[in-house]
Protein backbone atom coordinates (compact mmCIF):
# COMPACT_ATOMS: atom_id res chain seq x y z
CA UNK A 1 -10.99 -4.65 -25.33
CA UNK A 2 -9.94 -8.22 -23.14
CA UNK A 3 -7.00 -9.88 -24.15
CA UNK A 4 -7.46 -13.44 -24.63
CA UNK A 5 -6.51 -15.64 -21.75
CA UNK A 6 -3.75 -18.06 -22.41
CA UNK A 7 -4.13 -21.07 -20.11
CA UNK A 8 -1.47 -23.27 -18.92
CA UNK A 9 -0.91 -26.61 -17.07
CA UNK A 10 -0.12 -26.15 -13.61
CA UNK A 11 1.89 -29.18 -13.88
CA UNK A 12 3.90 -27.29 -16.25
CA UNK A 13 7.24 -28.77 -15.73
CA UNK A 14 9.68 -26.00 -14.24
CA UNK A 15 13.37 -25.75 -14.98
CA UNK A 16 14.82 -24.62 -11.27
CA UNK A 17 18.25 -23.77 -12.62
CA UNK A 18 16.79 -21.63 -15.37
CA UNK A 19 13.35 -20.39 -15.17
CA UNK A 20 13.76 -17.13 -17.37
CA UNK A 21 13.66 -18.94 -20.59
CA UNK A 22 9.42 -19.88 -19.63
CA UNK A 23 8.69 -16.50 -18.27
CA UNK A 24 10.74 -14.93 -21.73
CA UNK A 25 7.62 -17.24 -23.22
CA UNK A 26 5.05 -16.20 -20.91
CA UNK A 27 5.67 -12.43 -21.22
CA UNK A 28 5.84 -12.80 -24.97
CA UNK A 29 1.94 -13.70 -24.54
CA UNK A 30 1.26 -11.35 -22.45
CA UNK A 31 1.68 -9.66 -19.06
CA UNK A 32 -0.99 -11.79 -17.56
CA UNK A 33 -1.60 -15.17 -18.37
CA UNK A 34 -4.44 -18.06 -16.32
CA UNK A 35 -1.86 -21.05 -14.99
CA UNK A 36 0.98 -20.18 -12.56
CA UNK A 37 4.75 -20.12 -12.79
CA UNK A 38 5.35 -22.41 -9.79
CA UNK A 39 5.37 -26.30 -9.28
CA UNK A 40 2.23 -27.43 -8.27
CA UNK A 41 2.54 -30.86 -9.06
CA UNK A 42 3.04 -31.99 -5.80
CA UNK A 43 0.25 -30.42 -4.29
CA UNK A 44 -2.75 -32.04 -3.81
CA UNK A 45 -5.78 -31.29 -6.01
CA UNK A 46 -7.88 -30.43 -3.00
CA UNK A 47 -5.48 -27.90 -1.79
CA UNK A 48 -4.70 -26.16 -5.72
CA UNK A 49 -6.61 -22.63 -6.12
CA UNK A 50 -9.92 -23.31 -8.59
CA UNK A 51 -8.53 -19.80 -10.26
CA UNK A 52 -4.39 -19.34 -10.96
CA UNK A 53 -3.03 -16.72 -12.83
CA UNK A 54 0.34 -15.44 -12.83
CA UNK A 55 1.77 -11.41 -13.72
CA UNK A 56 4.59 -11.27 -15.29
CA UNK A 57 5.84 -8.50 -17.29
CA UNK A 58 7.18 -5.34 -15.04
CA UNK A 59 4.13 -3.19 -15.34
CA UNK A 60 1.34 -6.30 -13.96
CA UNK A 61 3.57 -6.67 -11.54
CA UNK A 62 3.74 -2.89 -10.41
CA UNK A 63 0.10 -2.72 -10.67
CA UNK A 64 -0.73 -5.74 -8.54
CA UNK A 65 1.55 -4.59 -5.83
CA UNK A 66 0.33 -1.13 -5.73
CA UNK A 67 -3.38 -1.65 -6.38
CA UNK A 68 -4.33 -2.64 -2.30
CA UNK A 69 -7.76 -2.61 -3.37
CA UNK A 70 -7.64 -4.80 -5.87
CA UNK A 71 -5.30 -7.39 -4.25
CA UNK A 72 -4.61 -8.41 -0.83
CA UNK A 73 -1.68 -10.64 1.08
CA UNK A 74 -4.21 -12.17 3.27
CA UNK A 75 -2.69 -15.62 1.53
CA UNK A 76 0.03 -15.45 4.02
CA UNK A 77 -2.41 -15.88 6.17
CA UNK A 78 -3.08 -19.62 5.63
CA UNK A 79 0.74 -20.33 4.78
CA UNK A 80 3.69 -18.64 6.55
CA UNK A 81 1.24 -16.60 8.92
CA UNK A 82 0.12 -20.30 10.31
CA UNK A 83 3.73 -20.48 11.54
CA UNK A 84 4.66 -16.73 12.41
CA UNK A 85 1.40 -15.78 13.45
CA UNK A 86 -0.25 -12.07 12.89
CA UNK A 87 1.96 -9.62 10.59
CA UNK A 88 2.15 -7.12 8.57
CA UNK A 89 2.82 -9.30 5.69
CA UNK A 90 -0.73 -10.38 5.66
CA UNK A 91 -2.67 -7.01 7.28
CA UNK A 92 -3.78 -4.47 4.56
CA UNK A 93 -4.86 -0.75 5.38
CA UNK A 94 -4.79 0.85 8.64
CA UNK A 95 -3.62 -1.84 10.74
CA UNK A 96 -1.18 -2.88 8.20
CA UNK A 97 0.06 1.31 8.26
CA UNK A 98 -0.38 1.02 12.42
CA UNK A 99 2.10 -1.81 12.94
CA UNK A 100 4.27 -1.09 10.05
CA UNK A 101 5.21 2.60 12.15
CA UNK A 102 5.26 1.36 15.24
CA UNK A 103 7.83 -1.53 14.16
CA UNK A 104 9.53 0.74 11.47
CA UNK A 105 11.16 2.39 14.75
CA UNK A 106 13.88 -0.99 14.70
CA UNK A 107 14.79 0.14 11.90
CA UNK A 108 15.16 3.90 11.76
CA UNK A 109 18.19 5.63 9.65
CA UNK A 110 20.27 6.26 13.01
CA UNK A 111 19.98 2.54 13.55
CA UNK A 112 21.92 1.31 10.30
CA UNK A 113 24.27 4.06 10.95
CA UNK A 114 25.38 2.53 14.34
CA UNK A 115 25.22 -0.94 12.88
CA UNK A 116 27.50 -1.20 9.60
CA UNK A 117 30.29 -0.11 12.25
CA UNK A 118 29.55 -1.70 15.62
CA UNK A 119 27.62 -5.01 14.07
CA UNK A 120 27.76 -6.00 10.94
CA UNK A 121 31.53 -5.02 9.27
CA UNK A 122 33.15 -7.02 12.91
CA UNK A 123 30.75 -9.71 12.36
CA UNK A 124 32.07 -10.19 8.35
CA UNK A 125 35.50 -9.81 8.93
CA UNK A 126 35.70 -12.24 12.00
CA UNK A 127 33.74 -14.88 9.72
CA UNK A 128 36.66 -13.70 6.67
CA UNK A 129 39.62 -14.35 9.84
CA UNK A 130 37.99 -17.96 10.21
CA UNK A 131 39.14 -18.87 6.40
CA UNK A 132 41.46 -16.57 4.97
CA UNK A 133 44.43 -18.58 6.18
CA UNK A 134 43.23 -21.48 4.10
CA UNK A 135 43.38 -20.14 0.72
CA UNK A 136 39.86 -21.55 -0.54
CA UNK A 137 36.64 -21.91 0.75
CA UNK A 138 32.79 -22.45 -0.04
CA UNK A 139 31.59 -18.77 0.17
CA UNK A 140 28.18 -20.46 0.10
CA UNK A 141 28.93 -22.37 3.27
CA UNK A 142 31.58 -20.21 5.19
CA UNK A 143 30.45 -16.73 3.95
CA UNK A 144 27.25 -16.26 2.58
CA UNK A 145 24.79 -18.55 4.48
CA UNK A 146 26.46 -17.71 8.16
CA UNK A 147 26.73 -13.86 8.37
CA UNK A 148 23.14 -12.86 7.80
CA UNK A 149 22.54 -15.16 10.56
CA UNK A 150 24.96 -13.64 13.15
CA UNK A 151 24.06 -10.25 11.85
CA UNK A 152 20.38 -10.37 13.09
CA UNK A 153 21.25 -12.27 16.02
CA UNK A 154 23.61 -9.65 16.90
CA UNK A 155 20.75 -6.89 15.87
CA UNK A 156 18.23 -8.62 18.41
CA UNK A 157 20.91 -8.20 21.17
CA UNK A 158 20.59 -12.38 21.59
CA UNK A 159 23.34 -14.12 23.39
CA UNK A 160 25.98 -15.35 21.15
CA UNK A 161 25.71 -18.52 22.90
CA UNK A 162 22.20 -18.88 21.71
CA UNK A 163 23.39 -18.75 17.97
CA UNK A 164 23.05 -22.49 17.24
CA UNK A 165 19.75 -22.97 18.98
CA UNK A 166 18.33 -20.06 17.38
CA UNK A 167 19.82 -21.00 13.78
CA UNK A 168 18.17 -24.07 14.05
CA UNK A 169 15.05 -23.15 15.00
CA UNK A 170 15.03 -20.27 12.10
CA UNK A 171 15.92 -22.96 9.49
CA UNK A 172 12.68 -25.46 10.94
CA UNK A 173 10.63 -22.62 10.77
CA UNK A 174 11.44 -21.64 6.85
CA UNK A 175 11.51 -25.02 6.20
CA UNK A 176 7.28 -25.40 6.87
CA UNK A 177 6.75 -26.38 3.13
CA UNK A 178 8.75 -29.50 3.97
CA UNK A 179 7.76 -30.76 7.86
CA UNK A 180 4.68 -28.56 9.02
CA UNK A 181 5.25 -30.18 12.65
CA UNK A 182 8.94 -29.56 13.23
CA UNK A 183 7.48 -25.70 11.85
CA UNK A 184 5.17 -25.63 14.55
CA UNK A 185 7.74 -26.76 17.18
CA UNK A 186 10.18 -24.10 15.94
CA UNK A 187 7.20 -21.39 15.82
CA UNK A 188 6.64 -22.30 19.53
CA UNK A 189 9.84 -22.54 20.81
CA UNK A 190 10.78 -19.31 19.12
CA UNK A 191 7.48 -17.63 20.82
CA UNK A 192 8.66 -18.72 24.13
CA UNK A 193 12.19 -17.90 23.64
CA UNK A 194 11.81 -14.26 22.65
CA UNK A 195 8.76 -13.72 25.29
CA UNK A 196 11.76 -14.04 27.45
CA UNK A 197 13.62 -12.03 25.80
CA UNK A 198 10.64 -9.44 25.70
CA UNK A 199 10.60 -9.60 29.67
CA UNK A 200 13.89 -8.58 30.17
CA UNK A 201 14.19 -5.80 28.57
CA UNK A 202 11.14 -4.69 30.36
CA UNK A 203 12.76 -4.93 33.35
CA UNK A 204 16.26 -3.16 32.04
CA UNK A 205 15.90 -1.58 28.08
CA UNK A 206 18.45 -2.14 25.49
CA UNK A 207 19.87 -0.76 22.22
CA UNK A 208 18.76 -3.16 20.12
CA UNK A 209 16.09 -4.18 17.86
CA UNK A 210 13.89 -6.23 20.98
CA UNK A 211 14.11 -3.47 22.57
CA UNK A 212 13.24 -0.57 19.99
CA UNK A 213 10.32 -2.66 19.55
CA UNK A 214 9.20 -3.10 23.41
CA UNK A 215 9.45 0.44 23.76
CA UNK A 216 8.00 1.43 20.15
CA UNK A 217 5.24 3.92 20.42
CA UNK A 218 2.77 5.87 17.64
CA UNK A 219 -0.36 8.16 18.75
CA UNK A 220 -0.13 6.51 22.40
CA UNK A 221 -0.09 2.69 21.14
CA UNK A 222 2.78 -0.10 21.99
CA UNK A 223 2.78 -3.50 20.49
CA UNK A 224 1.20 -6.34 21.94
CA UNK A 225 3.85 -9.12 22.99
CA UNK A 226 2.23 -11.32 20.32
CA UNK A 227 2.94 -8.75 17.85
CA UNK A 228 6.39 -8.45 18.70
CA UNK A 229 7.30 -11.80 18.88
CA UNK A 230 5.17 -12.52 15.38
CA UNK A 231 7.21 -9.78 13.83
CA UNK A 232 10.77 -11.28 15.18
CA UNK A 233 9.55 -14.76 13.54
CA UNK A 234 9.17 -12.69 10.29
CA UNK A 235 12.49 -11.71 10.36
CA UNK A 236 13.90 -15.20 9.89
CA UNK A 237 12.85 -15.63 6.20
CA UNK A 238 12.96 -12.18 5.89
CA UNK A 239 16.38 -11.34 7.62
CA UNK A 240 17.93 -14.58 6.53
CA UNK A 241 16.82 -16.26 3.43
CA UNK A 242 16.97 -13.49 1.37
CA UNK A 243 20.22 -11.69 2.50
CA UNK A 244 22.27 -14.45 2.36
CA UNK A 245 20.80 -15.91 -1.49
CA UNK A 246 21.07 -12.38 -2.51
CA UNK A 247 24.54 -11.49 -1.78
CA UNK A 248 25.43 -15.38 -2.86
CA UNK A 249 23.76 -14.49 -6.10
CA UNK A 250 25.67 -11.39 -6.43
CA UNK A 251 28.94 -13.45 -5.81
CA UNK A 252 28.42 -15.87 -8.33
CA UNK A 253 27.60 -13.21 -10.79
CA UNK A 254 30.47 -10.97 -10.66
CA UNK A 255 32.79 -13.89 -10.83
CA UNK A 256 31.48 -15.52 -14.16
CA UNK A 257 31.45 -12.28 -15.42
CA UNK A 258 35.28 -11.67 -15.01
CA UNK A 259 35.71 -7.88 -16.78
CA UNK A 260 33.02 -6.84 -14.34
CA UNK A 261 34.58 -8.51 -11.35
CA UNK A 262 37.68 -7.00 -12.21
CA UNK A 263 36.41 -3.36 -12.94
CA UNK A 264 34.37 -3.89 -9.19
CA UNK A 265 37.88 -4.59 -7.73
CA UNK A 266 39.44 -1.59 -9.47
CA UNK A 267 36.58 0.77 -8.20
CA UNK A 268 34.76 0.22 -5.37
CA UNK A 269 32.37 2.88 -5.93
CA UNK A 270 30.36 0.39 -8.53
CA UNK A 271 30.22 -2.12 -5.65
CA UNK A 272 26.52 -0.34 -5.16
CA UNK A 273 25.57 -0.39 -8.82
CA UNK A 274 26.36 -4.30 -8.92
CA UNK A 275 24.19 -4.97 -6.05
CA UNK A 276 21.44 -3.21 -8.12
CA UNK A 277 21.72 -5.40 -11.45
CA UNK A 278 22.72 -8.66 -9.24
CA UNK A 279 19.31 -7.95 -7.53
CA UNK A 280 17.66 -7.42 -10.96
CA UNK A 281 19.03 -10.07 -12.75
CA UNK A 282 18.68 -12.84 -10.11
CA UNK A 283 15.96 -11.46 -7.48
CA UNK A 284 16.49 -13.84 -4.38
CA UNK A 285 12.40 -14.22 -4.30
CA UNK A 286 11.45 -14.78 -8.09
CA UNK A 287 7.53 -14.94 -6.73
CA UNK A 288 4.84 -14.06 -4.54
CA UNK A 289 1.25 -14.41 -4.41
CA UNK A 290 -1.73 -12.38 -3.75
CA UNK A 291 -5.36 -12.76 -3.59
CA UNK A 292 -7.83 -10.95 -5.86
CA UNK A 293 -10.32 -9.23 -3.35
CA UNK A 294 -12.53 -8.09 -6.58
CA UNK A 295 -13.46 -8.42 -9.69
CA UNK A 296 -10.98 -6.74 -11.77
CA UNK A 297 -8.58 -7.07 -14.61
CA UNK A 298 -4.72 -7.03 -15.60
CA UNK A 299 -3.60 -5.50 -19.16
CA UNK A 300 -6.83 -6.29 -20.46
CA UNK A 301 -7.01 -9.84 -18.69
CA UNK A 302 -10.27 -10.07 -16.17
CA UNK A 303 -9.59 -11.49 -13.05
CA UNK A 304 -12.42 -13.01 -10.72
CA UNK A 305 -12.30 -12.20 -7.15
CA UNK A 306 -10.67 -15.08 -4.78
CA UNK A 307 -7.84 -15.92 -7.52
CA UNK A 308 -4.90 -16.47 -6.28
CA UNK A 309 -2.51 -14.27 -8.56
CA UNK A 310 1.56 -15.48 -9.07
CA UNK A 311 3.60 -11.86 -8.85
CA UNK A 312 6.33 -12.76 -10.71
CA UNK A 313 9.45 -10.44 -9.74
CA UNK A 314 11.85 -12.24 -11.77
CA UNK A 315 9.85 -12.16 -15.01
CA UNK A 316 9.11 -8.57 -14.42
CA UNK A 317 12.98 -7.31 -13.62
CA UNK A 318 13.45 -9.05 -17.24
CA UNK A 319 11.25 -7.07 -18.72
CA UNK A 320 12.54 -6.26 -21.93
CA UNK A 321 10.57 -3.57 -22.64
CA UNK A 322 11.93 -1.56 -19.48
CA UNK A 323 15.34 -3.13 -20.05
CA UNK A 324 17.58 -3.25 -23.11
CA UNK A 325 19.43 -6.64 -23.08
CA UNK A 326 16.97 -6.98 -20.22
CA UNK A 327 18.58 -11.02 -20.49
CA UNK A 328 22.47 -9.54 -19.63
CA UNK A 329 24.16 -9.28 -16.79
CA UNK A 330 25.51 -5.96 -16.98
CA UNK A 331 26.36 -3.32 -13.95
CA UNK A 332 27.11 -0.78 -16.27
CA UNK A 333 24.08 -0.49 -17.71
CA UNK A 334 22.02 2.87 -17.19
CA UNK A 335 20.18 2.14 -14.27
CA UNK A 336 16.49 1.77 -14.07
CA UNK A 337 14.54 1.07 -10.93
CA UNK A 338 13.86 -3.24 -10.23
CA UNK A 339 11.00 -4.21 -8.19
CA UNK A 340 12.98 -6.86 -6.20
CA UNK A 341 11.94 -5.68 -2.92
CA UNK A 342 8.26 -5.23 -4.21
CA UNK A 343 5.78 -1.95 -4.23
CA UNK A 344 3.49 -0.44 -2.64
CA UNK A 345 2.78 -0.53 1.11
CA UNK A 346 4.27 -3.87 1.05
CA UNK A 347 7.66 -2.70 0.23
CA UNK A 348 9.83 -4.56 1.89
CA UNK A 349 11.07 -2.84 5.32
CA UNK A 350 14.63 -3.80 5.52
CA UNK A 351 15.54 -2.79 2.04
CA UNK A 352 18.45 -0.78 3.41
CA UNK A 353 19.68 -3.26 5.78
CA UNK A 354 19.97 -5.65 3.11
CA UNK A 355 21.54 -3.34 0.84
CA UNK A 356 23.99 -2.22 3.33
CA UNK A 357 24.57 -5.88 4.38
CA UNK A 358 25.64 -7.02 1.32
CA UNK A 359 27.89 -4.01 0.25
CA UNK A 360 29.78 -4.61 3.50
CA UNK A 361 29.85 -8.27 3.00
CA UNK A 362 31.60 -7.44 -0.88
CA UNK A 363 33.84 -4.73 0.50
CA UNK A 364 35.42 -7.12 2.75
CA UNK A 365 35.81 -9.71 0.81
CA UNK A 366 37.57 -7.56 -1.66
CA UNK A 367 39.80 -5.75 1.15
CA UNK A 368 40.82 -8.85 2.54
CA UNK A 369 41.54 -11.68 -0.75
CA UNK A 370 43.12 -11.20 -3.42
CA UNK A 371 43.03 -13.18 -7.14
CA UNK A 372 40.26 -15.33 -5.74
CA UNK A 373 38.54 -17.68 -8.22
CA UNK A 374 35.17 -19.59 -8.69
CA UNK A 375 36.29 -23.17 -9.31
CA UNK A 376 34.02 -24.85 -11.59
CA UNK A 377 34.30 -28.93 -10.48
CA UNK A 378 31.71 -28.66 -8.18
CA UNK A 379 29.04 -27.01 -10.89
CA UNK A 380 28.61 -23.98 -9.11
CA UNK A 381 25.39 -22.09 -10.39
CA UNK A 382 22.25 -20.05 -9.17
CA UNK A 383 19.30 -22.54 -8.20
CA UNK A 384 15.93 -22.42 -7.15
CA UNK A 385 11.99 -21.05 -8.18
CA UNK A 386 10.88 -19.47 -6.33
CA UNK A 387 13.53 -18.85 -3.38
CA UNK A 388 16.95 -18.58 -6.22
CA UNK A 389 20.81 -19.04 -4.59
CA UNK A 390 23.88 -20.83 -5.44
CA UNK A 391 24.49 -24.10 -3.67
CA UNK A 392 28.38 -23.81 -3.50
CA UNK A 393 30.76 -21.50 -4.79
CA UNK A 394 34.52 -22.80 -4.15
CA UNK A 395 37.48 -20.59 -4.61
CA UNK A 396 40.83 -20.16 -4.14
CA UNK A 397 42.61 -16.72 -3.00
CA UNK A 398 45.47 -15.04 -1.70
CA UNK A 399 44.99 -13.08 1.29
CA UNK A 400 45.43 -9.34 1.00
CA UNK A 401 49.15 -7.95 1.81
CA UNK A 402 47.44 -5.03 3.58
């Protein structure tokens, strides 16, 4: 039996600082609705898909993601994948399997293993030494936003010297939505830069991840340059933008939720269980799209081949018929898988680099401030659909006597 379609505006104004209250609404219709839960507002008519709809409780979500027959990423295609060029965000099936092993070698378990202690835990605590003198600080500006970025660049085995260039370059190319040309610069400077890069460690190989990748090899096959390169310019929204919102999110969370910030400091061991719920209660990426390759439906909701389908993550990890108090913040809660980093064989890649990024990024923090405190002048608060961060969070601290 079809469920009735419920239609809405895509004008349908948005509230960026809280968008849960509308998808509450939404999934209270139904998992699948016709409309969208983005802006489109200021997109021109000619560009606007003839059929929206949007998925929104957990288990349209899950199905979408997992259902590669049904629905496709080839949208990328025609948005990010103008700017990145060929990935395996936007290949299905066997190519999409074929790159994703020979490129899954950057980022094997022995990998992460070398980096928490030889990368990433110097790279926190020497951006920590550059503040913890001062007694406050942004942990938007001075903590959250910069170590992501000298993580990867670390990861790629880039000169530190090159950190500004490349930082700037990363941020034109993420920023496409807003100046397609200065994208296209970025996209082209970045393809020249790490074709460089890609030549040099022809000549002499390194430990890192350029190299992994130049030397990568499945059933007799290496990756084309282009596909290297490509993949490295994924790995600026990928690397960057989410790493950095998600442990700002976490942040923010644990210290407007005081008894939970204070049980985190008394026991590091729920440090990991925080970075679940902070991921499930403010995903970095509230949305993605796919295209519908077929005829098919949704929880009883037919959906016409060449729709563009909304996959609402942040609607579906409120799901409160997989969550109880599925609108709380709550780290002791029993824990029940999200689907923040998606399903399927798109599953995001660098799930455990992120995680272990931003449990790194917490324990230091913790081992090296003491009594600090989100100061509330500024309006600090999580922002955004469908990319969601905090813009500032000031506090003040002692540093640690140890």
């Amino acid at each position: 039996m079809e469920t009735p379609v419920q239609d809405v505006a895509m004008d349908e104004p948005i509230d960026l600082r809280d968008p849960y209250p509308m998808f509450a609404r939404r999934r209270a219709e139904g998992g699948v609705f016709r409309g969208s839960v983005m802006d489109w507002s200021r997109t021109p008519d000619s560009l606007r898909p003839e059929n929206l709809y949007a998925a929104v409780s957990f288990d349209a979500v899950n199905r979408v993601f997992r259902d590669g027959n049904a629905f496709n990423s080839h949208i990328y295609d025609s948005t990010i994948g103008l700017f990145i060029g060929p990935t395996i965000l936007a290949m299905e099936g066997k190519p999409h399997w074929q790159h994703r092993n020979l490129v899954s070698a950057a980022f094997k378990s022995r990998s992460l293993a070398r980096w928490e202690p030889e990368i990433v835990r110097p790279v926190v605590t020497g951006l920590i030494d550059e503040f913890v003198d001062r007694g406050e600080a942004d942990l938007v500006r001075d903590f959250t936003f910069e170590f992501p970025t000298r993580v990867i660049t670390r990861l790629l085995g880039l000169p530190e010297e090159d950190l500004p260039w490349f930082r700037r370059r990363a941020v034109e190319l993420i920023s496409y939505a807003v100046n397609y040309k200065r994208a296209f610069e970025a996209s082209a400077a970045l393809k020249e830069y790490f074709l460089t890069q890609i030549e040099q460690r022809r000549s002499a190989p390194t430990e890192d991840i350029i190299g992994d990748l130049v030397s990568a090899e499945v059933d007799g096959e290496r990756l084309t340059d282009e596909a290297i390169y490509s993949f490295l310019r994924l790995l600026l929204p990928a690397g960057l933008e989410t790493t950095y919102r998600s442990s700002g999110n976490l942040l923010y969370l644990l210290l407007t939720h005081r008894d939970q910030f204070d049980a985190v400091v008394a026991d590091r061991e729920l440090i990991g269980p925080a970075i679940e719920e902070g991921l499930r209660y403010e995903t970095p990426l509230t949305t993605v799209q796919r295209y519908a390759s077929e005829d098919t439906e949704v929880e009883g909701v037919p959906i016409p081949a060449g729709s563009v389908i909304d996959v609402c993550i942040g609607s579906a990890n409120r799901d409160e018929h997989r969550w109880e108090r599925s609108e709380q913040f709550d780290i002791f809660r029993k824990r029940v898988p999200h689907i923040s980093f998606a399903a399927g064989e798109h599953t995001c890649m660098g799930l455990h680099l992120a995680r272990m990024e931003t449990r790194v990024a917490t324990e230091c923090l913790l081992d090296r401030l003491t009594d600090i405190r989100l100061h509330t002048d500024d309006d600090p608060h999580i922002h955004g659909q469908p990319f969601r961060s905090p813009t500032v969070l000031p506090v003040t601290f002692a540093p640690s006597a140890e």
